[in-house]
C-alpha atoms as a PDB file:
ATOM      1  CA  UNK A   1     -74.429  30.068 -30.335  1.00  0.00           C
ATOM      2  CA  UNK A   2     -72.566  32.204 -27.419  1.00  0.00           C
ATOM      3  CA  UNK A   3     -73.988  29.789 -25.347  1.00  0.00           C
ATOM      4  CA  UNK A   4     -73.130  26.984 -27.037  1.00  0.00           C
ATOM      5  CA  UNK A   5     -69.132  28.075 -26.958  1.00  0.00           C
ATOM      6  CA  UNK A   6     -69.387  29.061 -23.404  1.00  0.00           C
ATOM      7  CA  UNK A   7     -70.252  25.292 -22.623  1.00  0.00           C
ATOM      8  CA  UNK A   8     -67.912  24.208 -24.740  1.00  0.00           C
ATOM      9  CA  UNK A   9     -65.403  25.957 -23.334  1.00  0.00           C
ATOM     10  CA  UNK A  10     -66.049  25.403 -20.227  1.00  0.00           C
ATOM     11  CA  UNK A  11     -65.637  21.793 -20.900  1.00  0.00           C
ATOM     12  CA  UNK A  12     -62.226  21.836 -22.581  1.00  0.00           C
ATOM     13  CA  UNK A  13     -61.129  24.000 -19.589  1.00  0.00           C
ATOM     14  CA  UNK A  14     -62.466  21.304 -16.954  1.00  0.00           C
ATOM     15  CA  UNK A  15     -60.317  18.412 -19.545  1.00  0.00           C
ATOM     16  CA  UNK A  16     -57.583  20.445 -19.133  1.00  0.00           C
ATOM     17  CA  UNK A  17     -57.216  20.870 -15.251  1.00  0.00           C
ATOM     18  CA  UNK A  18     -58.617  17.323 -14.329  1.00  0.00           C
ATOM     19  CA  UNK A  19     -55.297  15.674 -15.795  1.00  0.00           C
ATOM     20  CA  UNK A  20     -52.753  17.865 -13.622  1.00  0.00           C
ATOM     21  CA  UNK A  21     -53.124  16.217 -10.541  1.00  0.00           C
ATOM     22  CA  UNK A  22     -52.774  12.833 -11.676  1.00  0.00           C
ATOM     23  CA  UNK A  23     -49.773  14.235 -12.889  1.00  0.00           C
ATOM     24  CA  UNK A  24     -48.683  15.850  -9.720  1.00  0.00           C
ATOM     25  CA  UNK A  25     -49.746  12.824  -7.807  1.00  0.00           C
ATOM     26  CA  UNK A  26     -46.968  10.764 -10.012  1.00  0.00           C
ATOM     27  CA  UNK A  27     -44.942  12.591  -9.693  1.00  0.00           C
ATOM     28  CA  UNK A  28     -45.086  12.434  -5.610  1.00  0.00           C
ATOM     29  CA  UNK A  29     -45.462   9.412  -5.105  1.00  0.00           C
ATOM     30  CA  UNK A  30     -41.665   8.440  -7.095  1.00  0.00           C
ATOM     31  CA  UNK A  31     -40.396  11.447  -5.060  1.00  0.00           C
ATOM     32  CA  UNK A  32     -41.736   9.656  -1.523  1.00  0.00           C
ATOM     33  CA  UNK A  33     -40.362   6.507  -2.775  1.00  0.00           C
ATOM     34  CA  UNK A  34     -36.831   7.941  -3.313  1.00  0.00           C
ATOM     35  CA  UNK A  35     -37.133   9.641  -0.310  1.00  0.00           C
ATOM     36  CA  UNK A  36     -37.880   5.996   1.509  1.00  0.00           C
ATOM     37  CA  UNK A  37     -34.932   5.047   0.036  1.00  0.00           C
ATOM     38  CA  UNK A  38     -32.737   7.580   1.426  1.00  0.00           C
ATOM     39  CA  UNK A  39     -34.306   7.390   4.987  1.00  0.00           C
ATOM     40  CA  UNK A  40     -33.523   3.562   4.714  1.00  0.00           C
ATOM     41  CA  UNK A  41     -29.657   4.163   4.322  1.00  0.00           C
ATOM     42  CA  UNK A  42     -29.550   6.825   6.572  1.00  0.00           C
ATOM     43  CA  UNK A  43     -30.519   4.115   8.898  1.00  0.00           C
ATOM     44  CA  UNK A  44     -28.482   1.721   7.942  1.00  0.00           C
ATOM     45  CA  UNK A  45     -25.286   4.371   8.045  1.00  0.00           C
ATOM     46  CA  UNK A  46     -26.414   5.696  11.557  1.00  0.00           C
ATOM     47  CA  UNK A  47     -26.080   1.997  13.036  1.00  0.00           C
ATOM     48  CA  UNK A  48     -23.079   0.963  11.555  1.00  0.00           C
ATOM     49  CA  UNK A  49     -21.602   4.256  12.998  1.00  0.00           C
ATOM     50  CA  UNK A  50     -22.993   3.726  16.710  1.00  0.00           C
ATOM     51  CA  UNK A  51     -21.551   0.217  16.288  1.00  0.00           C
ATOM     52  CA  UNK A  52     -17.637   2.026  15.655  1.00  0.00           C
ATOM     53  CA  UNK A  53     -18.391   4.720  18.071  1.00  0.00           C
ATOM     54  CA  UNK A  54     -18.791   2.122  20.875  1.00  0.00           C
ATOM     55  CA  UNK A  55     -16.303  -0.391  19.592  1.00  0.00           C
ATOM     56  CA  UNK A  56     -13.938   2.307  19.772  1.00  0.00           C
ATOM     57  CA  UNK A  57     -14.349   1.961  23.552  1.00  0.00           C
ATOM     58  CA  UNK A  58     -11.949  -1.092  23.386  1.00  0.00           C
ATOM     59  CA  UNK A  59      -9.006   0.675  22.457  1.00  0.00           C
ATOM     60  CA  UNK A  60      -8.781   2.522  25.702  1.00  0.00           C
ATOM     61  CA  UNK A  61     -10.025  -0.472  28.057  1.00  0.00           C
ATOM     62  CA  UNK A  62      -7.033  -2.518  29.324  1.00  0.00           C
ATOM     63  CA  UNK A  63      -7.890  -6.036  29.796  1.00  0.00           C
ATOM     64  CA  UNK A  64      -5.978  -6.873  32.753  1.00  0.00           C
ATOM     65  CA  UNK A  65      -8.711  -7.742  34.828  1.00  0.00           C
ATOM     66  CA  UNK A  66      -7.711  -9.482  38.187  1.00  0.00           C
ATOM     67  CA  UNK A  67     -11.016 -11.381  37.933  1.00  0.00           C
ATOM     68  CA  UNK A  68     -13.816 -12.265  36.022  1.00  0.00           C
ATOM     69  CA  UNK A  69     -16.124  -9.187  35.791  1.00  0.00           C
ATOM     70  CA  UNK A  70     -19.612 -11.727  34.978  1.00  0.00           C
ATOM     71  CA  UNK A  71     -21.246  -8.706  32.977  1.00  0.00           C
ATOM     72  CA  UNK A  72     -20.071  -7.537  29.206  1.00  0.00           C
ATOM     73  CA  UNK A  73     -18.305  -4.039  29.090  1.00  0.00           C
ATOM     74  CA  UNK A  74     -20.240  -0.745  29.341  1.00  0.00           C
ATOM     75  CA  UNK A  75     -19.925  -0.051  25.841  1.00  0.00           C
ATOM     76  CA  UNK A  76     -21.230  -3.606  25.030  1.00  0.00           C
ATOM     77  CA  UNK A  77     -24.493  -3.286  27.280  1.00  0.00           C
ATOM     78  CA  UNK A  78     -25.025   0.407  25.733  1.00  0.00           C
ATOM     79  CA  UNK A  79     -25.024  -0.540  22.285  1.00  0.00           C
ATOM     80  CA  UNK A  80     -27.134  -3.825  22.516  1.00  0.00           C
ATOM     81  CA  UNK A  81     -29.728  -1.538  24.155  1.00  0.00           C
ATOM     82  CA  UNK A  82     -29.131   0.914  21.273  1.00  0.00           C
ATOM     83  CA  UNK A  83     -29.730  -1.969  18.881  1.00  0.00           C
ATOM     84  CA  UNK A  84     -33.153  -3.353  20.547  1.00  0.00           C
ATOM     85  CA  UNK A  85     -34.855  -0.414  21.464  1.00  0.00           C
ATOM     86  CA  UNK A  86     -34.073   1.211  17.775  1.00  0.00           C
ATOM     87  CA  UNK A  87     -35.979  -2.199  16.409  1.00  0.00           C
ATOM     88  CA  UNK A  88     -38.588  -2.352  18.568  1.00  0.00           C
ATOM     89  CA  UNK A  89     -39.413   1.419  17.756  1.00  0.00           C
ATOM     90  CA  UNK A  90     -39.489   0.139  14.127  1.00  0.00           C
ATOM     91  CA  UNK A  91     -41.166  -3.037  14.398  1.00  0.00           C
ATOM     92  CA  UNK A  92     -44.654  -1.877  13.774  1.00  0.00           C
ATOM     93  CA  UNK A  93     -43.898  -0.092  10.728  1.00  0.00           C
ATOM     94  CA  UNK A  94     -40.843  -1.006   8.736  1.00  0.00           C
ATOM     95  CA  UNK A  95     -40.663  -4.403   7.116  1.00  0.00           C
ATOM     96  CA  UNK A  96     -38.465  -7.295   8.130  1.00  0.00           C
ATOM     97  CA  UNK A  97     -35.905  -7.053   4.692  1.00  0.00           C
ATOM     98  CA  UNK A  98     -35.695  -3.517   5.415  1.00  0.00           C
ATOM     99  CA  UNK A  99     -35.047  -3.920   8.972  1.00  0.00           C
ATOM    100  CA  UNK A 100     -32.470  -6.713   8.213  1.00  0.00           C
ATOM    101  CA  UNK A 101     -30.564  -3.923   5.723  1.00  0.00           C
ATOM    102  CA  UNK A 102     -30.429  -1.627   8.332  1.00  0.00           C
ATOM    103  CA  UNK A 103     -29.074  -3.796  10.804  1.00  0.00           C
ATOM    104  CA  UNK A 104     -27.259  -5.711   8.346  1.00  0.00           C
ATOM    105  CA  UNK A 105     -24.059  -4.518   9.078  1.00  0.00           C
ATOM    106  CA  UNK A 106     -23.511  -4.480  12.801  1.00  0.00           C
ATOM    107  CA  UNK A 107     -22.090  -8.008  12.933  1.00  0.00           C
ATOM    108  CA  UNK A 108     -19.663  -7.804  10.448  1.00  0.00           C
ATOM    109  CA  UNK A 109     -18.238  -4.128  11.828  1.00  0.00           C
ATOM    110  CA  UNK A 110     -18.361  -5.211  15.063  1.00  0.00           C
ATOM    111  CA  UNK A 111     -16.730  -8.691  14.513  1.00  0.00           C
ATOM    112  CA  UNK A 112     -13.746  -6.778  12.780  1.00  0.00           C
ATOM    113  CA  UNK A 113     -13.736  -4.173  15.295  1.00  0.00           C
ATOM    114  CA  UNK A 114     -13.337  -7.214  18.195  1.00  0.00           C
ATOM    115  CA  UNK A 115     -10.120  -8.455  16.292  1.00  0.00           C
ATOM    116  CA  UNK A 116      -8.400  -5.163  14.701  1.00  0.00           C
ATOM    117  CA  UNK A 117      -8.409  -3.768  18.698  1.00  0.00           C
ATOM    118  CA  UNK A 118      -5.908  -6.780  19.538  1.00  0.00           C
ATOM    119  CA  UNK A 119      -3.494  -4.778  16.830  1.00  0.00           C
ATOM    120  CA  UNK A 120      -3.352  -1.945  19.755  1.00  0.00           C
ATOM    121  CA  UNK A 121      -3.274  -4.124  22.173  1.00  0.00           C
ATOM    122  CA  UNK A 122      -0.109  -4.520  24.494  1.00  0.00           C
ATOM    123  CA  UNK A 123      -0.884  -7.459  26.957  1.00  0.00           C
ATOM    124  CA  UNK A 124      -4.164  -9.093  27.540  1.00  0.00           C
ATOM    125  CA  UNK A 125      -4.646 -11.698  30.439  1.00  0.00           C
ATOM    126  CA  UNK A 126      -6.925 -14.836  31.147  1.00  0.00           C
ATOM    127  CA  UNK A 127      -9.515 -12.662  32.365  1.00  0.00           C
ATOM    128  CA  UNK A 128      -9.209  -9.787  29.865  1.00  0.00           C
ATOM    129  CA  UNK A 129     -10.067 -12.817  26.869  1.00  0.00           C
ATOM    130  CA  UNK A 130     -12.525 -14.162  28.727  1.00  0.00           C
ATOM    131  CA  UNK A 131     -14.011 -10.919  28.792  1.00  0.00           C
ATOM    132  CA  UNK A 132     -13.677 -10.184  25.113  1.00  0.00           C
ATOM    133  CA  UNK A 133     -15.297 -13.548  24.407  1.00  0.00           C
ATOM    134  CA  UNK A 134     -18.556 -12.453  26.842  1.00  0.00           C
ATOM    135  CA  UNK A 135     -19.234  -9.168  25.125  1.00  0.00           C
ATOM    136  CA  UNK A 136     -18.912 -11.324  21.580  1.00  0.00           C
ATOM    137  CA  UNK A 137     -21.614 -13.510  22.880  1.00  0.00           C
ATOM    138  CA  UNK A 138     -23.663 -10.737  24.389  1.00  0.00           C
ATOM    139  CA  UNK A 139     -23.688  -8.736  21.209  1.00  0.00           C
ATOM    140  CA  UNK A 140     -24.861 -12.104  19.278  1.00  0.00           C
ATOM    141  CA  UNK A 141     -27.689 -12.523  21.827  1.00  0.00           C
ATOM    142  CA  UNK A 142     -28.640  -9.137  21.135  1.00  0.00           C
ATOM    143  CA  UNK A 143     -28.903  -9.008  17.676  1.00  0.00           C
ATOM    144  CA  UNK A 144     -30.144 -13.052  17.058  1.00  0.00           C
ATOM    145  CA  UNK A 145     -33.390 -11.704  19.056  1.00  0.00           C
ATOM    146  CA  UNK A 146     -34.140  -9.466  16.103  1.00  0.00           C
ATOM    147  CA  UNK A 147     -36.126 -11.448  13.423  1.00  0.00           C
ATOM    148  CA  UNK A 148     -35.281 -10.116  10.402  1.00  0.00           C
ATOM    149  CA  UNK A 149     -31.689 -10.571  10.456  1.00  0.00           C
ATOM    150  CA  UNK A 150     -29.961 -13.584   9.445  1.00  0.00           C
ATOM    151  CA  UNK A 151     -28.949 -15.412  13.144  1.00  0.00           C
ATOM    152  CA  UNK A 152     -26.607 -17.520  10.858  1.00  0.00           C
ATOM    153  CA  UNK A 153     -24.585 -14.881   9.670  1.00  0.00           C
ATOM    154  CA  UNK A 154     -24.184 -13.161  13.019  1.00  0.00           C
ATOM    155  CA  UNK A 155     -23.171 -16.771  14.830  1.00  0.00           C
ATOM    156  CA  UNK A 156     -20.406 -17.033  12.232  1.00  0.00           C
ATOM    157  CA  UNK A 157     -18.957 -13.596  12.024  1.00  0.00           C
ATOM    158  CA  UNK A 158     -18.944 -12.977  15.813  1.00  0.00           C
ATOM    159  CA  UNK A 159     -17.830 -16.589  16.756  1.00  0.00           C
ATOM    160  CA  UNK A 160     -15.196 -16.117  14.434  1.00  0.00           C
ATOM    161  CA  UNK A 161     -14.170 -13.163  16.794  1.00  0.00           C
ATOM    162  CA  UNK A 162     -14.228 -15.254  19.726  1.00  0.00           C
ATOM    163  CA  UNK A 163     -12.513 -17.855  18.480  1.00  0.00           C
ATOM    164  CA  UNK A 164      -9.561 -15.345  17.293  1.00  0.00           C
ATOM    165  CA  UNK A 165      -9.323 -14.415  21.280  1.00  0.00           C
ATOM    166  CA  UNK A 166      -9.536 -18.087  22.993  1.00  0.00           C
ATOM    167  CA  UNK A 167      -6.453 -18.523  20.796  1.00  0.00           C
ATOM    168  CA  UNK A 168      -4.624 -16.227  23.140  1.00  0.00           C
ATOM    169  CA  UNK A 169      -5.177 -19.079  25.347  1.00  0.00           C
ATOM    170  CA  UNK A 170      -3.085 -21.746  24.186  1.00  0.00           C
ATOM    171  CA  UNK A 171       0.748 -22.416  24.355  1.00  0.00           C
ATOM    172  CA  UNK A 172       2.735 -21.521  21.927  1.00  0.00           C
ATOM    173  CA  UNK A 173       3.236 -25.330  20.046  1.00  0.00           C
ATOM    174  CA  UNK A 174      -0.447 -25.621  19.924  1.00  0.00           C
ATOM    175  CA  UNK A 175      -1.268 -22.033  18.306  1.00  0.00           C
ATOM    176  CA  UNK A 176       1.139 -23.313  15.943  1.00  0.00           C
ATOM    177  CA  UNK A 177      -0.610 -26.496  15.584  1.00  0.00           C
ATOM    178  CA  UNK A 178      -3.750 -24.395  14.909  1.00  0.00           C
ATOM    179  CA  UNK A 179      -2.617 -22.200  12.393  1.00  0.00           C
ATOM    180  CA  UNK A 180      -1.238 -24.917  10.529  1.00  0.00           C
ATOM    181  CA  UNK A 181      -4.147 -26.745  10.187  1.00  0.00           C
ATOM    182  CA  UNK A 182      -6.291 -23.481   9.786  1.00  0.00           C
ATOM    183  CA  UNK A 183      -4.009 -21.434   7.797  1.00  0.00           C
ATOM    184  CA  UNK A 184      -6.480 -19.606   5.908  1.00  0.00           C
ATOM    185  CA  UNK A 185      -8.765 -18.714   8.880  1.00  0.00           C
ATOM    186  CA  UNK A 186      -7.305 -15.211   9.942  1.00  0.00           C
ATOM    187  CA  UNK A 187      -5.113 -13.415   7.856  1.00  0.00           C
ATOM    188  CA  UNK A 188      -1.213 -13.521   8.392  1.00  0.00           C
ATOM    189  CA  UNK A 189      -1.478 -10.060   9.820  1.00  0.00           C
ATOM    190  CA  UNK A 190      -4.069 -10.931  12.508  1.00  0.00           C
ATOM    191  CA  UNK A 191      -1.593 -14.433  13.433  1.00  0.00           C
ATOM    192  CA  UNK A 192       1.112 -12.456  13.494  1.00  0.00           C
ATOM    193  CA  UNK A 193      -0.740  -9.973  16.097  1.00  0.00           C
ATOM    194  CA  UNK A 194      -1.380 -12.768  18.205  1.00  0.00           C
ATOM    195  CA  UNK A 195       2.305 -13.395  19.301  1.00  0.00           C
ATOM    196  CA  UNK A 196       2.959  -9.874  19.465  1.00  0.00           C
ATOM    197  CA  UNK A 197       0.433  -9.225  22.402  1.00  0.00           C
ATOM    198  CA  UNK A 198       2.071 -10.210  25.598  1.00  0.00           C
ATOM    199  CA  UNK A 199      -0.285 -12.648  27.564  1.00  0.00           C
ATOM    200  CA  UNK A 200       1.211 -13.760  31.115  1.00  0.00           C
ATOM    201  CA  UNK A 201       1.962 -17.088  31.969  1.00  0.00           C
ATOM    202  CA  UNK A 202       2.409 -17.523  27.732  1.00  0.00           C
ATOM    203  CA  UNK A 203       6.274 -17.864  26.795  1.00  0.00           C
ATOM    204  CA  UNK A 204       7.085 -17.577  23.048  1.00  0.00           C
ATOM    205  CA  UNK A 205      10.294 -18.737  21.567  1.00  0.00           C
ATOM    206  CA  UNK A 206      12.796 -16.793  20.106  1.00  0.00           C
ATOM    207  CA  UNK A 207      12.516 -17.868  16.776  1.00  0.00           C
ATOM    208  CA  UNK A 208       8.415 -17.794  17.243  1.00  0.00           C
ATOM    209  CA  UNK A 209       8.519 -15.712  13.856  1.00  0.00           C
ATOM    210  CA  UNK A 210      10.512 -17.405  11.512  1.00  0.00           C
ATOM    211  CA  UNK A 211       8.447 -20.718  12.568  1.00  0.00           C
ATOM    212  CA  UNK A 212       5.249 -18.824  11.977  1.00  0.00           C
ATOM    213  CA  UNK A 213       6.168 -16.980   8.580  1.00  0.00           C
ATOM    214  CA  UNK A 214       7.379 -20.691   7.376  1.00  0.00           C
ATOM    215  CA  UNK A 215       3.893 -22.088   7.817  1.00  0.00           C
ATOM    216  CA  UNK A 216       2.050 -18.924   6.284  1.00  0.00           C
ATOM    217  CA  UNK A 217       4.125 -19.116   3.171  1.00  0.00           C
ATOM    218  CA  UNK A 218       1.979 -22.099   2.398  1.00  0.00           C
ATOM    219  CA  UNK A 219      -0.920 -20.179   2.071  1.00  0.00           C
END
């Protein structure tokens, strides 16, 4: 009979211990997955802050080139390389809708960062816009190359940029003639901005303004 309870024993005990590391094993796995998670937005943070670090750059660039420079600012070539070696490195073993929330973000920062720098901006030339427009286009280069983010979304947001600059380029009547049929494109903050910069060669009117205010009150 001691024999028999020693077997039987030593069966409940072997029960007993066989279920903990399922348990454990659970309980790992969720922890991983959170943990996934968390490395994910990490990610996703660290990018969107390399993409203001380097924006940042514009603020203390004057662009009062005396000719066309050909190649996008430093700051501009630095990131994009940023941006495709970081998804090449990931490539083989994070998945496209992950890879397209951690770059997710870099078009629409960097498309506001191209238009809030005109804000600090005192003059800007020819050149200086056309050299804004060339680091727009080499950042969308940059990240439409990357499959698993939406090419769409970066055309618009960082055209939209651009197209905020080449308005720098026309005479005063015909900005006017633009805003009034595009009213709602920019906000009155970011038209306003654009007579405040001082752009050679551009004359604005005394009452430029007053004539601008009247067309954004139909908004």
């Amino acid at each position: 009979m001691l024999g028999n309870a020693s077997v039987k024993h030593k069966g409940h005990h072997h029960a007993r211990t066989s279920s903990v590391p399922s348990r454990n094993l659970a309980s790992f796995a969720d922890e991983y997955r959170k943990l996934a998670i968390d490395c994910l937005k990490v990610l996703r943070v660290e990018m969107q802050l390399k993409t203001i670090f380097h924006m940042q750059e514009m603020t203390s660039r004057e662009y009062l080139d005396d000719q066309d420079a050909e190649e996008p600012d430093d700051f501009i070539i630095s990131l994009t390389a940023q941006i495709t070696r970081r998804d090449e490195e990931m490539a083989p073993f994070v998945a496209g809708v992950k890879r397209n929330y951690i770059f997710g973000g870099i078009c629409t920062i960097a498309a506001n960062s191209f238009m809030k720098a005109l804000a600090d901006m005192k003059s800007i030339n020819l050149f200086g816009v056309q050299q804004i427009c060339r680091n727009s286009i080499a950042l969308k280069q940059a990240l439409a190359v990357i499959p698993s983010i939406d090419s769409e979304t970066v055309q618009q947001r960082l055209d939209r940029a651009r197209t905020y600059y080449e308005l720098l380029n026309m005479p005063f009547e015909a900005l006017l003639a633009f805003i009034t049929e595009h009213v709602n494109l920019f906000t009155a903050t970011k038209y306003t901005n654009l007579l405040k910069v001082q752009v050679p060669g551009r004359e604005i009117p005394a009452d430029a303004r007053d004539r601008l205010s009247e067309i954004l009150s139909h908004r």
